[in-house]
Protein backbone atom coordinates (compact mmCIF):
# COMPACT_ATOMS: atom_id res chain seq x y z
CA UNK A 1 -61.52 10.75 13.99
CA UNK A 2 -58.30 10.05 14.89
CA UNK A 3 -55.58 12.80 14.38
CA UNK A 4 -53.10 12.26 11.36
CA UNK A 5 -49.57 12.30 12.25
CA UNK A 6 -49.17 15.88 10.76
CA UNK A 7 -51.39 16.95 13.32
CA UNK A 8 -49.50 15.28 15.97
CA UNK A 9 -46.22 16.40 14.85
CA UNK A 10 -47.63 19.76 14.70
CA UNK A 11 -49.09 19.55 18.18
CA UNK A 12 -45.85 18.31 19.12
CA UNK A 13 -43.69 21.17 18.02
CA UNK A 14 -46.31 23.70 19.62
CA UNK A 15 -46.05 22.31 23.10
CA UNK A 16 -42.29 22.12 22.62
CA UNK A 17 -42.21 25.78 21.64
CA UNK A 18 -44.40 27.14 24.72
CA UNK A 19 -42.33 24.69 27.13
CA UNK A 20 -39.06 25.97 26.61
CA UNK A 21 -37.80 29.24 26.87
CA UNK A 22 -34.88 31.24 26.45
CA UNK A 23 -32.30 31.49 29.34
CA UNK A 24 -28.56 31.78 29.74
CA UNK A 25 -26.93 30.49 27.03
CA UNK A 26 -29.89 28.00 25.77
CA UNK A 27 -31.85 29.67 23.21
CA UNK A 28 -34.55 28.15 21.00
CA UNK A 29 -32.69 27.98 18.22
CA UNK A 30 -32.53 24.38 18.89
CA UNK A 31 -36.16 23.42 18.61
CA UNK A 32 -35.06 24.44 14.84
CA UNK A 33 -34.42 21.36 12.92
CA UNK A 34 -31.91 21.49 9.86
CA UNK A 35 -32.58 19.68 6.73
CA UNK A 36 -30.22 15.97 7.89
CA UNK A 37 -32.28 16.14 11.58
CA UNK A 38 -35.80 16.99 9.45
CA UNK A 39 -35.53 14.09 6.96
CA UNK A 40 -34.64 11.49 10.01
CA UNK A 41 -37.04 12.67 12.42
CA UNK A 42 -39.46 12.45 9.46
CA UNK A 43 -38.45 9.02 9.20
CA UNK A 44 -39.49 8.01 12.35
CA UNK A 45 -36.98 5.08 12.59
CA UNK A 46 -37.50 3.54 9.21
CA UNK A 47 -34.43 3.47 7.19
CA UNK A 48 -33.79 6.63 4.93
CA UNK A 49 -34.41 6.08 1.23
CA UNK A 50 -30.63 5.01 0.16
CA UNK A 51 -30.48 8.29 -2.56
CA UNK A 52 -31.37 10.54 0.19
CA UNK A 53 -29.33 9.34 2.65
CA UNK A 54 -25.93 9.45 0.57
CA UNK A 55 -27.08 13.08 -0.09
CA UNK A 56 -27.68 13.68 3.40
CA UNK A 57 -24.00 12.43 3.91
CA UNK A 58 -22.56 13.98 1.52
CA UNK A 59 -23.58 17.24 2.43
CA UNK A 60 -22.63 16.70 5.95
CA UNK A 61 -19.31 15.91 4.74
CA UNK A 62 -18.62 19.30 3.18
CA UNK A 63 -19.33 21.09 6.47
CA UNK A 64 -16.35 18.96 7.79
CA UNK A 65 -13.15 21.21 8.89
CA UNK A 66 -10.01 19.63 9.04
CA UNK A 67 -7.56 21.15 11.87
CA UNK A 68 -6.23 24.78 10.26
CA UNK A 69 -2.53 23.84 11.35
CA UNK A 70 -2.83 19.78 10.03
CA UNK A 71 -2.22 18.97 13.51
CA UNK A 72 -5.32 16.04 14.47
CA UNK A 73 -3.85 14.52 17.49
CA UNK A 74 -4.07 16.37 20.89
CA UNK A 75 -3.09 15.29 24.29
CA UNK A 76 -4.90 11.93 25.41
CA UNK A 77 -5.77 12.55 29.38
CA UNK A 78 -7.03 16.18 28.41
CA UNK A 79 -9.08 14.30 25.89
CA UNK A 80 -10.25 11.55 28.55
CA UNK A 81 -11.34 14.66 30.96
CA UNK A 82 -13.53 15.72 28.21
CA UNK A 83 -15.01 12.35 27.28
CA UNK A 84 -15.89 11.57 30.86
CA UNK A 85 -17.10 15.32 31.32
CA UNK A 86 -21.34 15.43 30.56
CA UNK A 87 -21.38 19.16 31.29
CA UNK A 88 -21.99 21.70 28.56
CA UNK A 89 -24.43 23.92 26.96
CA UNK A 90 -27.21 23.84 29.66
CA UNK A 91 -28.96 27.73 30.77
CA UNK A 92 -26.69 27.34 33.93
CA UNK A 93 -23.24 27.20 32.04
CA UNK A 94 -21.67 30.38 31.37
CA UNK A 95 -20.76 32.05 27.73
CA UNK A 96 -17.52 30.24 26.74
CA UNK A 97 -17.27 27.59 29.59
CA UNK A 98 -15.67 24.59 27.71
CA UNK A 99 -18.25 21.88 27.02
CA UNK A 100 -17.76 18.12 27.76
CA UNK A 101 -18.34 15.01 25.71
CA UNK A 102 -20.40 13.01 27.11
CA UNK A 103 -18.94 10.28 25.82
CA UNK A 104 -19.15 7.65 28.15
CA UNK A 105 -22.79 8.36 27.99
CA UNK A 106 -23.53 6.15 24.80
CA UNK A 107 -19.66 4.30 24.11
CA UNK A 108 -17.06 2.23 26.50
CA UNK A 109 -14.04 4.18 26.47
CA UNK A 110 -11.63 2.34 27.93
CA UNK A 111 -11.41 -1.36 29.79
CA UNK A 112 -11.47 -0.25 33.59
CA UNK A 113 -15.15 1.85 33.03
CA UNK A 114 -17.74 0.20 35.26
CA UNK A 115 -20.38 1.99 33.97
CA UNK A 116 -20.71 3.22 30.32
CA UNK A 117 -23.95 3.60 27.16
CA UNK A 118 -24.33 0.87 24.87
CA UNK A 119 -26.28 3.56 22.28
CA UNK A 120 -22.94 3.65 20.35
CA UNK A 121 -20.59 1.10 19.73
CA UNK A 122 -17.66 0.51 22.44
CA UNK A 123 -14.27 2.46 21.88
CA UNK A 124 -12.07 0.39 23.63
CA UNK A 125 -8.48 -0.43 21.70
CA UNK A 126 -10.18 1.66 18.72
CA UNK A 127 -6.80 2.49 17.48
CA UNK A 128 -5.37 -0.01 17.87
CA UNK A 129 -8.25 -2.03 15.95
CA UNK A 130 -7.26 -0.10 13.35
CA UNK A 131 -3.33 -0.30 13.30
CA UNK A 132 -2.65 3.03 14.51
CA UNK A 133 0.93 2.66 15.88
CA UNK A 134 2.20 6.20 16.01
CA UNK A 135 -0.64 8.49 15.63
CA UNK A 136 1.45 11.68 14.65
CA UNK A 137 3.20 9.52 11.74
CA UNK A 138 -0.45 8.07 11.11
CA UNK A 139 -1.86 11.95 9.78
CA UNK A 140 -2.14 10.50 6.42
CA UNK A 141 -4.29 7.21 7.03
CA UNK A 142 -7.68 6.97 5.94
CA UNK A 143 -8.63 6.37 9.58
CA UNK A 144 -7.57 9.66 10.88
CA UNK A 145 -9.73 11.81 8.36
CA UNK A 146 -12.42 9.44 9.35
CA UNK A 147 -12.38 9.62 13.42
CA UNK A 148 -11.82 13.61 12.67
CA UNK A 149 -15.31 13.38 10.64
CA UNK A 150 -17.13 11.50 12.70
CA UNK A 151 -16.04 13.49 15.89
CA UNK A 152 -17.01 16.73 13.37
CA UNK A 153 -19.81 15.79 12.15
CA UNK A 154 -20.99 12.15 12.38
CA UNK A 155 -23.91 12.84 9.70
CA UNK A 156 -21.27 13.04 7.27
CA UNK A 157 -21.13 9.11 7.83
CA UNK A 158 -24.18 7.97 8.89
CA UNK A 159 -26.86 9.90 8.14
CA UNK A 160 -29.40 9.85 10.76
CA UNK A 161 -26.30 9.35 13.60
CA UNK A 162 -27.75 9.81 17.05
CA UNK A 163 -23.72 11.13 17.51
CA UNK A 164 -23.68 14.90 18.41
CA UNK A 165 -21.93 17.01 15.92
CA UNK A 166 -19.12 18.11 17.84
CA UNK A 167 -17.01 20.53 15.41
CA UNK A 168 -20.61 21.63 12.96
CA UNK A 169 -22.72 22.66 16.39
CA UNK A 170 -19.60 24.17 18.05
CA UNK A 171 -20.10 21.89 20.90
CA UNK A 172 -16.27 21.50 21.07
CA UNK A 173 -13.40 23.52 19.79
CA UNK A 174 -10.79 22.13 17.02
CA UNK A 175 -8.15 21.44 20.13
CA UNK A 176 -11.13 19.70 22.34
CA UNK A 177 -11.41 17.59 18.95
CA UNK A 178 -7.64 16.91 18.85
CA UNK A 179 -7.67 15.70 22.37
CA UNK A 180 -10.31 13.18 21.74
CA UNK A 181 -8.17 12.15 18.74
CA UNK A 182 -5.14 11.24 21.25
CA UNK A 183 -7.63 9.73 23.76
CA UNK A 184 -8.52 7.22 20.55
CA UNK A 185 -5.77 6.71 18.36
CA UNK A 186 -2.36 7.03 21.02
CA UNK A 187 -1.11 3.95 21.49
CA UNK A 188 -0.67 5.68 25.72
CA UNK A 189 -4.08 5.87 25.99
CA UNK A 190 -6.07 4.21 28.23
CA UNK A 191 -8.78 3.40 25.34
CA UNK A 192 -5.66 1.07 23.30
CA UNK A 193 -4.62 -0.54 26.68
């Protein structure tokens, strides 16, 4: 008899558990699953019923956290350092070392990239596809609360988003966020060039 795929699933999580250990700053609190990654993993690529995956959203959406001094935009080349950067959050990475983006890994950034993911969808002129001029003066448009959500937490817009939650998991800090705000909205940047 073949096993049923709550057997596998729990077979799964077992080997995952005695595979991994604790070391540096990885801990195993990320074999834990919260309720957004359960219900999409659960899924198993099917599309989420639409009811649960607007609550799923909007759930994700309260855990955003708008910058404390209602400053979103940060400087552009510290933001393209961290988009290019994959390092972060590995055993061998000390407490408090700042973590990179990854970006490039799953998005074009900017024109000149020669090599770049095609998991997410390309960035290049991203603020300028969406009319972003002066990004300081541009605090109030819709599309500024939205790239600071998705960067926060992209569940809050797509439920089962393969998109790290930058701000939610504390993989970056509120200025690392800022920067990658520049890096896509500044008119400077090479991403709107």
């Amino acid at each position: 008899m073949a096993p049923t795929s709550t057997q596998v699933d729990e077979a799964t999580r077992q080997v995952l558990k005695s595979s991994f250990r604790e070391q540096g700053i990885a801990s195993l609190d990320r074999l834990t699953l919260d309720a957004s990654n359960q219900a999409c993993s659960e899924a198993a690529g099917v599309a989420l019923d639409e009811k649960l995956a607007q609550s799923i959203e909007a759930d994700n959406l309260k855990t955003v956290k708008l910058p404390a001094d209602g400053k979103f935009i940060g400087n552009w080349s510290e933001g393209e350092k961290i988009a290019q950067n994959g390092r972060g959050m590995t055993w061998s990475d000390k407490p408090g070392e700042a973590n990179g983006g990854s970006c490039y890994n799953c998005h074009q950034i900017s024109k000149a990239e020669l090599s770049f993911g095609s998991i997410g969808p390309s960035l290049y002129n991203y603020g300028k596809l969406r009319g972003v001029s002066d990004p300081a003066a541009a605090a109030s448009k819709p599309v500024v609360d939205y790239t600071w959500g998705k960067l926060w937490n992209a569940k809050a817009y797509n439920a089962c988003s393969d998109m790290p939650r930058f701000g939610h998991a504390g993989i970056l800090n509120e200025q690392q966020i800022r920067d990658l705000m520049a890096l896509l909205l500044d008119p400077k940047s090479p991403v709107n060039q």
